[in-house]
N, C-alpha and C. Protein backbone atom coordinates (compact mmCIF):
# COMPACT_ATOMS: atom_id res chain seq x y z
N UNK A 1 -56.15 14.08 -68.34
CA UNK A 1 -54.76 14.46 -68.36
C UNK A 1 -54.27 14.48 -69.81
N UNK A 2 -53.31 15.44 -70.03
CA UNK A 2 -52.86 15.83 -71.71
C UNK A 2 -51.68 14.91 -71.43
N UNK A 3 -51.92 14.08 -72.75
CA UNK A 3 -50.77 13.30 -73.59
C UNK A 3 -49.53 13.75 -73.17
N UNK A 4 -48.97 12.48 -72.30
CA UNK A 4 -47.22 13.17 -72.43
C UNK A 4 -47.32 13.93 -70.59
N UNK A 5 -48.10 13.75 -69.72
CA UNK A 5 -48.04 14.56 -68.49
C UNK A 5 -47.69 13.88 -67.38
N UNK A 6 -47.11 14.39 -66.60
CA UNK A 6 -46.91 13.00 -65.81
C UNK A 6 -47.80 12.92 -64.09
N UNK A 7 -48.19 11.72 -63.85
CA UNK A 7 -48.50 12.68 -62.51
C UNK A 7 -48.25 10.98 -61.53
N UNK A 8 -48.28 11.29 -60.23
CA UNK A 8 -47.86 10.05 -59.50
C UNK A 8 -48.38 9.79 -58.03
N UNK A 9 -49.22 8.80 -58.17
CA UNK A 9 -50.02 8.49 -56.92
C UNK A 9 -49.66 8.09 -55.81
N UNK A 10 -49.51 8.14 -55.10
CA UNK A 10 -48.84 7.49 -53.65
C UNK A 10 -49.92 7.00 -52.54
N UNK A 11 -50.15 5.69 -52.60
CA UNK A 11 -51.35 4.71 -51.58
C UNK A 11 -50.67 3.63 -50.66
N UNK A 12 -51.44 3.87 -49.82
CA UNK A 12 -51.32 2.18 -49.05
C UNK A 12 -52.14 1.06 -49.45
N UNK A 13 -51.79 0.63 -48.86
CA UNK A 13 -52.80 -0.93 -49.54
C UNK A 13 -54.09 -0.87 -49.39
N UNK A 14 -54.81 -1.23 -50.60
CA UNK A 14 -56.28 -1.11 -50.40
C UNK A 14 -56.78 -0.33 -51.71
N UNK A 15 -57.84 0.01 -51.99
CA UNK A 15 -58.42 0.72 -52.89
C UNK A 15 -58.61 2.51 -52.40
N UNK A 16 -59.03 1.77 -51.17
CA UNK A 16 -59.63 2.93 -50.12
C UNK A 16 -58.73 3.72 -49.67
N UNK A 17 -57.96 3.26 -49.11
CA UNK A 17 -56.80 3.55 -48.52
C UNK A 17 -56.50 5.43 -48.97
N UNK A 18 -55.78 5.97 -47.89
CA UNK A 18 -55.88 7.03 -47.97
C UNK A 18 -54.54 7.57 -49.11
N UNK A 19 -54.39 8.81 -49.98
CA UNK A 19 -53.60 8.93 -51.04
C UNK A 19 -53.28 10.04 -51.10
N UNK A 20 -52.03 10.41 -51.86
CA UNK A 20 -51.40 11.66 -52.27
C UNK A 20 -51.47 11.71 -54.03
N UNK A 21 -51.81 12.41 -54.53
CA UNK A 21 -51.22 12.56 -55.85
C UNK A 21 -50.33 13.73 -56.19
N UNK A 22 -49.73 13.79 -56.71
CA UNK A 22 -48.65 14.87 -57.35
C UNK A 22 -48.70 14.71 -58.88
N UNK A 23 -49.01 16.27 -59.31
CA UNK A 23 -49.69 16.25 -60.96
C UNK A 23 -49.65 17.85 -61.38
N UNK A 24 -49.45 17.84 -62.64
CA UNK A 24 -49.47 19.59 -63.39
C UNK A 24 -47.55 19.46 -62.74
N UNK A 25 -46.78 18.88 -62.80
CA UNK A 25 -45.77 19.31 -62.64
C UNK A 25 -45.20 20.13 -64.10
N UNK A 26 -44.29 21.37 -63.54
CA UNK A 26 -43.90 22.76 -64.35
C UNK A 26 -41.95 22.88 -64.02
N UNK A 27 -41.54 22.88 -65.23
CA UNK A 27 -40.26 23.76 -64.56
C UNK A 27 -40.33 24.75 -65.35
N UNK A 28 -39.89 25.79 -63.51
CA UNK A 28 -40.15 27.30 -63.67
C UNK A 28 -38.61 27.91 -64.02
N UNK A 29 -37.59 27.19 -63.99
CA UNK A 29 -36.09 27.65 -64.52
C UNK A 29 -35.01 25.96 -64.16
N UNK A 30 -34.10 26.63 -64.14
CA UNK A 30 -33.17 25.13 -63.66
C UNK A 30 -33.27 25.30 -62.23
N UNK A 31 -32.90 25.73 -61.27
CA UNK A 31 -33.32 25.27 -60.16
C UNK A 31 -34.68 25.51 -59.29
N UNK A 32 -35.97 25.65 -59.89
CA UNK A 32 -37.35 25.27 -59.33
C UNK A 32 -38.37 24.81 -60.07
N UNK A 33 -39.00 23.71 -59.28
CA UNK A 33 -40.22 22.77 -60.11
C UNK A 33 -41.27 23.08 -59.46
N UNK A 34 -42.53 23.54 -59.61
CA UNK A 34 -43.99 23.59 -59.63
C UNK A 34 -44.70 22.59 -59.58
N UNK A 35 -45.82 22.33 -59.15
CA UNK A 35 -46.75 21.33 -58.85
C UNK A 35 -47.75 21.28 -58.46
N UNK A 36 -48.69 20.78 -58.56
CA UNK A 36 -49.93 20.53 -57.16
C UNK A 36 -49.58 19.13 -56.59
N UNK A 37 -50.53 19.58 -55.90
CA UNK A 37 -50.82 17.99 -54.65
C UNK A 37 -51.77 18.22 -54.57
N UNK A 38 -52.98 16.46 -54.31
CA UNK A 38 -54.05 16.41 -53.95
C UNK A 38 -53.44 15.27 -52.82
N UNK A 39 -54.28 15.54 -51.55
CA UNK A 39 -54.80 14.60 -50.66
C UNK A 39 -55.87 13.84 -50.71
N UNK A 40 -56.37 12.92 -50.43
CA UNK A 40 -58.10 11.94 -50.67
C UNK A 40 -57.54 11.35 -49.18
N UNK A 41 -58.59 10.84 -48.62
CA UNK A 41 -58.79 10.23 -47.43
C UNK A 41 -60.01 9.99 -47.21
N UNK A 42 -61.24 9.19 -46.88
CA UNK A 42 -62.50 9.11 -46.67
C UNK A 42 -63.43 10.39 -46.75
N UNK A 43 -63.56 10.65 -47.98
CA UNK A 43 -64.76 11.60 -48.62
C UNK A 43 -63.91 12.79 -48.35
N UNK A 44 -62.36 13.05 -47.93
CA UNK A 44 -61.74 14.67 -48.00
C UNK A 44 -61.00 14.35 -48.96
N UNK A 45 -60.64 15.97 -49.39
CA UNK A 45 -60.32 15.79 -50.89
C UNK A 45 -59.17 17.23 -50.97
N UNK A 46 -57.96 17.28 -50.94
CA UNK A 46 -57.72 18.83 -50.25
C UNK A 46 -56.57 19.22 -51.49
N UNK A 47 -56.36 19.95 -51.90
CA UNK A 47 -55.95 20.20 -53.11
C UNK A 47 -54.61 21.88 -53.08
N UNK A 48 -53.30 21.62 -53.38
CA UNK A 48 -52.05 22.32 -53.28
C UNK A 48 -52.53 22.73 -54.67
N UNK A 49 -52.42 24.22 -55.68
CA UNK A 49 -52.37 24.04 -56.55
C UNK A 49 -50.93 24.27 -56.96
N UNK A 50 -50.05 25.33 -56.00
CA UNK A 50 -48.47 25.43 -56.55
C UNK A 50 -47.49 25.81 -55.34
N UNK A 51 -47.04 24.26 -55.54
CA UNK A 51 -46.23 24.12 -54.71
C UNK A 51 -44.83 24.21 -55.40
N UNK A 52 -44.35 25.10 -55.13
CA UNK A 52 -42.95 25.14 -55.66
C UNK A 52 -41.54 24.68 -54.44
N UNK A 53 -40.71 23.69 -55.29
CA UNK A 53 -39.70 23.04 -54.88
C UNK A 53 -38.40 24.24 -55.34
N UNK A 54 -37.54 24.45 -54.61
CA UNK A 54 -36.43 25.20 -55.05
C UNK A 54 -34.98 24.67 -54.48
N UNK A 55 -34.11 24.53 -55.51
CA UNK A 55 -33.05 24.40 -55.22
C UNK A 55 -32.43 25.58 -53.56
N UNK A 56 -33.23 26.39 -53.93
CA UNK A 56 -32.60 27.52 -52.63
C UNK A 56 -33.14 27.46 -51.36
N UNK A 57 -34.51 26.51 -51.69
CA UNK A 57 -35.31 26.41 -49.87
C UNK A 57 -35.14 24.49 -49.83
N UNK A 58 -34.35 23.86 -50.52
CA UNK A 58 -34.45 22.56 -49.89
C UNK A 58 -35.17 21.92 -51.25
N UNK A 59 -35.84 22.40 -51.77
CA UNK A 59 -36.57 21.72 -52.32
C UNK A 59 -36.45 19.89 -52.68
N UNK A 60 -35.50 20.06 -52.97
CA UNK A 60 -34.23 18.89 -53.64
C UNK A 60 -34.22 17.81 -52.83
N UNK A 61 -34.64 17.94 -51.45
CA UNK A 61 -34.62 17.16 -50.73
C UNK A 61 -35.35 15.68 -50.40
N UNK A 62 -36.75 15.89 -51.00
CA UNK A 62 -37.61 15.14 -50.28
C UNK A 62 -37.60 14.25 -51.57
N UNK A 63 -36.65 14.06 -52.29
CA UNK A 63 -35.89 13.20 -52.93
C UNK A 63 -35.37 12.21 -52.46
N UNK A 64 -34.14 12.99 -51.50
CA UNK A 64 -33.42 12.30 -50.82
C UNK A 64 -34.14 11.74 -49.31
N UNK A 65 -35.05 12.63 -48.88
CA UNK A 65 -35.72 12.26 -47.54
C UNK A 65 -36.21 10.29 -47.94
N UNK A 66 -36.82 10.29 -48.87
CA UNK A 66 -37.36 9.61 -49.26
C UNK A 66 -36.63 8.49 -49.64
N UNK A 67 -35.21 8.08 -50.34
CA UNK A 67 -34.33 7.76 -50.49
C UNK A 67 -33.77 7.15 -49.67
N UNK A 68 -33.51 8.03 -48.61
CA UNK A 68 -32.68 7.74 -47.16
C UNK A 68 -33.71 6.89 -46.62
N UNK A 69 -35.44 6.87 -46.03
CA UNK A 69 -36.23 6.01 -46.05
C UNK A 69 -36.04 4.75 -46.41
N UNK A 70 -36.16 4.69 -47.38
CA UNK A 70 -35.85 3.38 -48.78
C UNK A 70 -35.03 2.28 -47.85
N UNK A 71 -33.31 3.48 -47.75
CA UNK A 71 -32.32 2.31 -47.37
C UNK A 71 -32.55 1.75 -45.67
N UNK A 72 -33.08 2.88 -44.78
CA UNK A 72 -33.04 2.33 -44.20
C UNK A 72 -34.40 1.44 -43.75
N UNK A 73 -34.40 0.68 -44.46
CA UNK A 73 -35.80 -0.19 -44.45
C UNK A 73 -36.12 -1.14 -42.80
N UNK A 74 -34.60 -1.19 -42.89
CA UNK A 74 -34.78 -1.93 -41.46
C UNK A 74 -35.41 -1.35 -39.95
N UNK A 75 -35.67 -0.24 -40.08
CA UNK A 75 -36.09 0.82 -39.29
C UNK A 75 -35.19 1.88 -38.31
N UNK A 76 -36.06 2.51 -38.26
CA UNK A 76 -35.20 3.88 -37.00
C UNK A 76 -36.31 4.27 -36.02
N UNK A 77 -35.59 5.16 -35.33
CA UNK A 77 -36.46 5.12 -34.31
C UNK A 77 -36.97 6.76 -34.53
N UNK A 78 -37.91 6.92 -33.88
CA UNK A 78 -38.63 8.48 -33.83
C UNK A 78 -39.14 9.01 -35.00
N UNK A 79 -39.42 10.15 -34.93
CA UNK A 79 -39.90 10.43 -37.12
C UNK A 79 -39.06 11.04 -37.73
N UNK A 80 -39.23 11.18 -38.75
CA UNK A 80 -38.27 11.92 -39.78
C UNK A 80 -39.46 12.67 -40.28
N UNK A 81 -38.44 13.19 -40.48
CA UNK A 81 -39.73 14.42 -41.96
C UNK A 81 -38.55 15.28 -42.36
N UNK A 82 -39.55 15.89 -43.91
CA UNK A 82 -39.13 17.14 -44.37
C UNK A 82 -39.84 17.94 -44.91
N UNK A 83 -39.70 18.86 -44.84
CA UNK A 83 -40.57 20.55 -44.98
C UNK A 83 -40.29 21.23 -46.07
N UNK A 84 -40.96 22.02 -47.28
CA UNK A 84 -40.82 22.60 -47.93
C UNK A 84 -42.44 23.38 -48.09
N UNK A 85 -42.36 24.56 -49.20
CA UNK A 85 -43.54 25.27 -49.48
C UNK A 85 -44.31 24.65 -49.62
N UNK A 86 -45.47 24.97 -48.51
CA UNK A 86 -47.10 24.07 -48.73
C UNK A 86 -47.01 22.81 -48.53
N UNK A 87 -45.72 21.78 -48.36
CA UNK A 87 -45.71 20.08 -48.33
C UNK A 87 -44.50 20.10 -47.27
N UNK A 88 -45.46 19.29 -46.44
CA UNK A 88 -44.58 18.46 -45.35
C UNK A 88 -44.98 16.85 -45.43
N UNK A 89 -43.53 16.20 -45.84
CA UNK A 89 -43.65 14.73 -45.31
C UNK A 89 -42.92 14.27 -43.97
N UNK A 90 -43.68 13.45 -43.06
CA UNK A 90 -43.46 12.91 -42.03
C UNK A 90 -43.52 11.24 -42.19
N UNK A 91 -42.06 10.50 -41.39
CA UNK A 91 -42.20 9.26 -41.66
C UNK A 91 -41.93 8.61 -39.87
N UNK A 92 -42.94 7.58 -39.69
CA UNK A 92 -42.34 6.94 -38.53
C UNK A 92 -42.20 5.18 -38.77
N UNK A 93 -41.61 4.48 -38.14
CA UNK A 93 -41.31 3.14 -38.28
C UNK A 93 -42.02 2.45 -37.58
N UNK A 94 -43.10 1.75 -38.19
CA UNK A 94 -43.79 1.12 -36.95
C UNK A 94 -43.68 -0.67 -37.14
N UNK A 95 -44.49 -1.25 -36.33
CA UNK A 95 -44.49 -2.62 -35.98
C UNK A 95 -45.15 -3.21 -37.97
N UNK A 96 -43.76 -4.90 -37.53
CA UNK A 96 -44.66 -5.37 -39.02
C UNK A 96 -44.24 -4.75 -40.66
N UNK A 97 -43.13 -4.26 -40.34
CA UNK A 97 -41.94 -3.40 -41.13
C UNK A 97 -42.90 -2.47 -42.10
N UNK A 98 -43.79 -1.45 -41.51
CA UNK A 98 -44.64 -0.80 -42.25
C UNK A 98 -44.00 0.55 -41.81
N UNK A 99 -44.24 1.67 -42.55
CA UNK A 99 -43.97 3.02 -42.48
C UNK A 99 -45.15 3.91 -42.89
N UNK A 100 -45.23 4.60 -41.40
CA UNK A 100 -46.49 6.00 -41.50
C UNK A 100 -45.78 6.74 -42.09
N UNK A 101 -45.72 7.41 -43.43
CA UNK A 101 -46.22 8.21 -44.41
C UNK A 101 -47.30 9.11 -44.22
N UNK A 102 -46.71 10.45 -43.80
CA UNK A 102 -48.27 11.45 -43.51
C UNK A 102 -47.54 12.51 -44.30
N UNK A 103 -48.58 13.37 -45.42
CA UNK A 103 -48.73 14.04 -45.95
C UNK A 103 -49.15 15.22 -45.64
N UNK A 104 -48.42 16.37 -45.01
CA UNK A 104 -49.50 17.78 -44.63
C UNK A 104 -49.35 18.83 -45.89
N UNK A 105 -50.29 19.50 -46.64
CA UNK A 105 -50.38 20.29 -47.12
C UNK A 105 -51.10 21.45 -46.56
N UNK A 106 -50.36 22.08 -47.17
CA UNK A 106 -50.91 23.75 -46.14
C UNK A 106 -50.49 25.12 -47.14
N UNK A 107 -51.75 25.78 -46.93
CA UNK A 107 -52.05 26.92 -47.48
C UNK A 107 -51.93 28.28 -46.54
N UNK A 108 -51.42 28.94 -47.19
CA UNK A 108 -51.25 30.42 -46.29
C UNK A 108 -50.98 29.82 -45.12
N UNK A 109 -49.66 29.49 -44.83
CA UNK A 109 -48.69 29.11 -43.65
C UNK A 109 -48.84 29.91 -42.37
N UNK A 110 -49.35 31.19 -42.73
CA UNK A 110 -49.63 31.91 -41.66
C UNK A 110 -50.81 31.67 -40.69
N UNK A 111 -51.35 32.53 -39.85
CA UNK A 111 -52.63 31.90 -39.31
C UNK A 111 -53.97 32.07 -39.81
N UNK A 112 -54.05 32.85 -41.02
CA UNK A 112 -55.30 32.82 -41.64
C UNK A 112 -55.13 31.88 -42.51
N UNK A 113 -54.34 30.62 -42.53
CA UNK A 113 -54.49 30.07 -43.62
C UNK A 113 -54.90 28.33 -43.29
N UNK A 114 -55.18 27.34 -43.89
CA UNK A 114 -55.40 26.07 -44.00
C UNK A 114 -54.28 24.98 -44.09
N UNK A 115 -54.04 23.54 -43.62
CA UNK A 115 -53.51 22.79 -43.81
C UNK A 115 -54.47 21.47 -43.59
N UNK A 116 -53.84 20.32 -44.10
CA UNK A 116 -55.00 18.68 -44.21
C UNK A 116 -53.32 18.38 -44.81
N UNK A 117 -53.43 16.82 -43.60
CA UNK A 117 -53.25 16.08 -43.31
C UNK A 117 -53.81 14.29 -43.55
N UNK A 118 -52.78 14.02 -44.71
CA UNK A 118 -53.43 12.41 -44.57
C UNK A 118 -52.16 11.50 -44.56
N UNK A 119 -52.35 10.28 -43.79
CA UNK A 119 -51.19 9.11 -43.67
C UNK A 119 -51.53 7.89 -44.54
N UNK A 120 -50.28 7.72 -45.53
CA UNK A 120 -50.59 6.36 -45.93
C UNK A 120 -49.11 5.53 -45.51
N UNK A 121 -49.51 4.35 -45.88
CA UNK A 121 -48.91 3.24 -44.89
C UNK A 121 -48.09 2.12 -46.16
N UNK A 122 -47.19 2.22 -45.83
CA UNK A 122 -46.31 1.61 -46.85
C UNK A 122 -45.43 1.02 -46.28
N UNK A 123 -45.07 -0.30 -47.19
CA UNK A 123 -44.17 -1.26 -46.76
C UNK A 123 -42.79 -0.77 -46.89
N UNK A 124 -41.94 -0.98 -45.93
CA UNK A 124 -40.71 -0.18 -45.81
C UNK A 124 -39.86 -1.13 -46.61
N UNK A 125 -40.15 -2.14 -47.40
CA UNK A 125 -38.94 -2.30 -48.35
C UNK A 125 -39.43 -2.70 -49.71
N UNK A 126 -39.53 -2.90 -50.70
CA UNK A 126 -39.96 -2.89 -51.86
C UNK A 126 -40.37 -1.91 -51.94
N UNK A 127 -41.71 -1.67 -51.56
CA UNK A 127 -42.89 -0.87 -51.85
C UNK A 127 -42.20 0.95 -51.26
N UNK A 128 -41.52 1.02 -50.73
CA UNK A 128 -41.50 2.41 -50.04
C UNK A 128 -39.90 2.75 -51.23
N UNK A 129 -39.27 1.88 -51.59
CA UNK A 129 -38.31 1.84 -52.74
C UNK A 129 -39.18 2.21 -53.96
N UNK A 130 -40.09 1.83 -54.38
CA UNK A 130 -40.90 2.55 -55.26
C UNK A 130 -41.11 3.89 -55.07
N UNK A 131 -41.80 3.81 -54.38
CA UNK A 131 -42.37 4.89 -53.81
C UNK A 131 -41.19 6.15 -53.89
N UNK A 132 -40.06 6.17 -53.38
CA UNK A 132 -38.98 6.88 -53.62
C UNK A 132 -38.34 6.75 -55.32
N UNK A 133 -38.14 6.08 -56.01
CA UNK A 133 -37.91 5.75 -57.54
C UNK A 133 -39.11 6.73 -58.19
N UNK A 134 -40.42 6.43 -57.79
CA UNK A 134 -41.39 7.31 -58.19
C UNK A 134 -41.01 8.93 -58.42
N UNK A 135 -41.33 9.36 -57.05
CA UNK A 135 -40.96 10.77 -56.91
C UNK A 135 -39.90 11.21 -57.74
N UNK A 136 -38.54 10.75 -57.29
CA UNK A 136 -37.43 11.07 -58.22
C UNK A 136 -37.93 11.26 -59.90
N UNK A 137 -38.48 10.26 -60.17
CA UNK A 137 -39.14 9.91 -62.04
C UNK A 137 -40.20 11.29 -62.27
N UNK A 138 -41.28 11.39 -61.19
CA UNK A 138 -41.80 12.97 -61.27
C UNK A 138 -40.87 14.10 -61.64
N UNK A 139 -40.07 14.47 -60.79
CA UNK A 139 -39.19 15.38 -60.75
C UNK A 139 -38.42 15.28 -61.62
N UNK A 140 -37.57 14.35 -62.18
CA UNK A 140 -37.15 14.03 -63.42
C UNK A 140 -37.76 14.67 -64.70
N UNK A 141 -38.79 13.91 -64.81
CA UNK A 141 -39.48 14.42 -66.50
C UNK A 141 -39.33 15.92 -66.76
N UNK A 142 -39.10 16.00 -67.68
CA UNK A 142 -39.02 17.41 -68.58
C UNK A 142 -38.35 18.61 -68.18
């Protein structure tokens, strides 16, 4: 990685544990940011190279998706998610104040195209407050 780049991992506990990274972030004007995503999960490895966030499709959101998460640490019921180009996050509240975190990336949305799927598992208060502070700090830089 070149000096000065930013990029930001997102795991559950463990070494192993399954992961998101977000990296090569670009701004393409004032309202849209560029990106990849990689997924890892036991020997898969699935790779977004440009995912663009836009002020005009939501982009902005999974800021706040993530955010709204954070506060409500105490839990909710059913899933949440949010959708944008190529990245969908899905969150559910489960037992033991942990939160499924699943990651879908998907290519050519249509039916000739690909998506992979990985969940990581994060503690719904400290750790998922990071986790949201994070993202925001991605999107932030430059």
């Amino acid at each position: 990685m070149l000096p000065g780049q930013v990029e930001l991992v997102i795991r559950g506990a463990g070494s192993q544990a399954p992961s998101v990274r977000l990296f090569d972030r670009s701004r393409n004007d004032e309202f849209e940011v560029g990106f990849a995503v990689e997924a890892v999960d036991e020997g898969l490895r699935a790779r977004g190279e440009a995912v663009t966030l836009s002020a005009w499709d939501g982009g902005g959101y999974l800021i706040e998706f993530l955010d709204g998460l954070a506060r409500d640490f105490r839990g909710w019921e059913g899933e949440r998610s949010w959708a944008d180009n190529g990245l969908v996050a899905a969150a559910t509240f489960g037992s033991g104040g942990h939160v499924s975190l699943s990651w879908t990336l998907r290519a050519g949305v249509f039916s000739n195209g690909w998506q992979c799927a990985v969940t990581t598992m994060i503690e719904a208060g400290e750790e998922l407050t990071t986790v949201a502070a994070g993202v925001q700090e991605f999107f932030r830089q430059g």
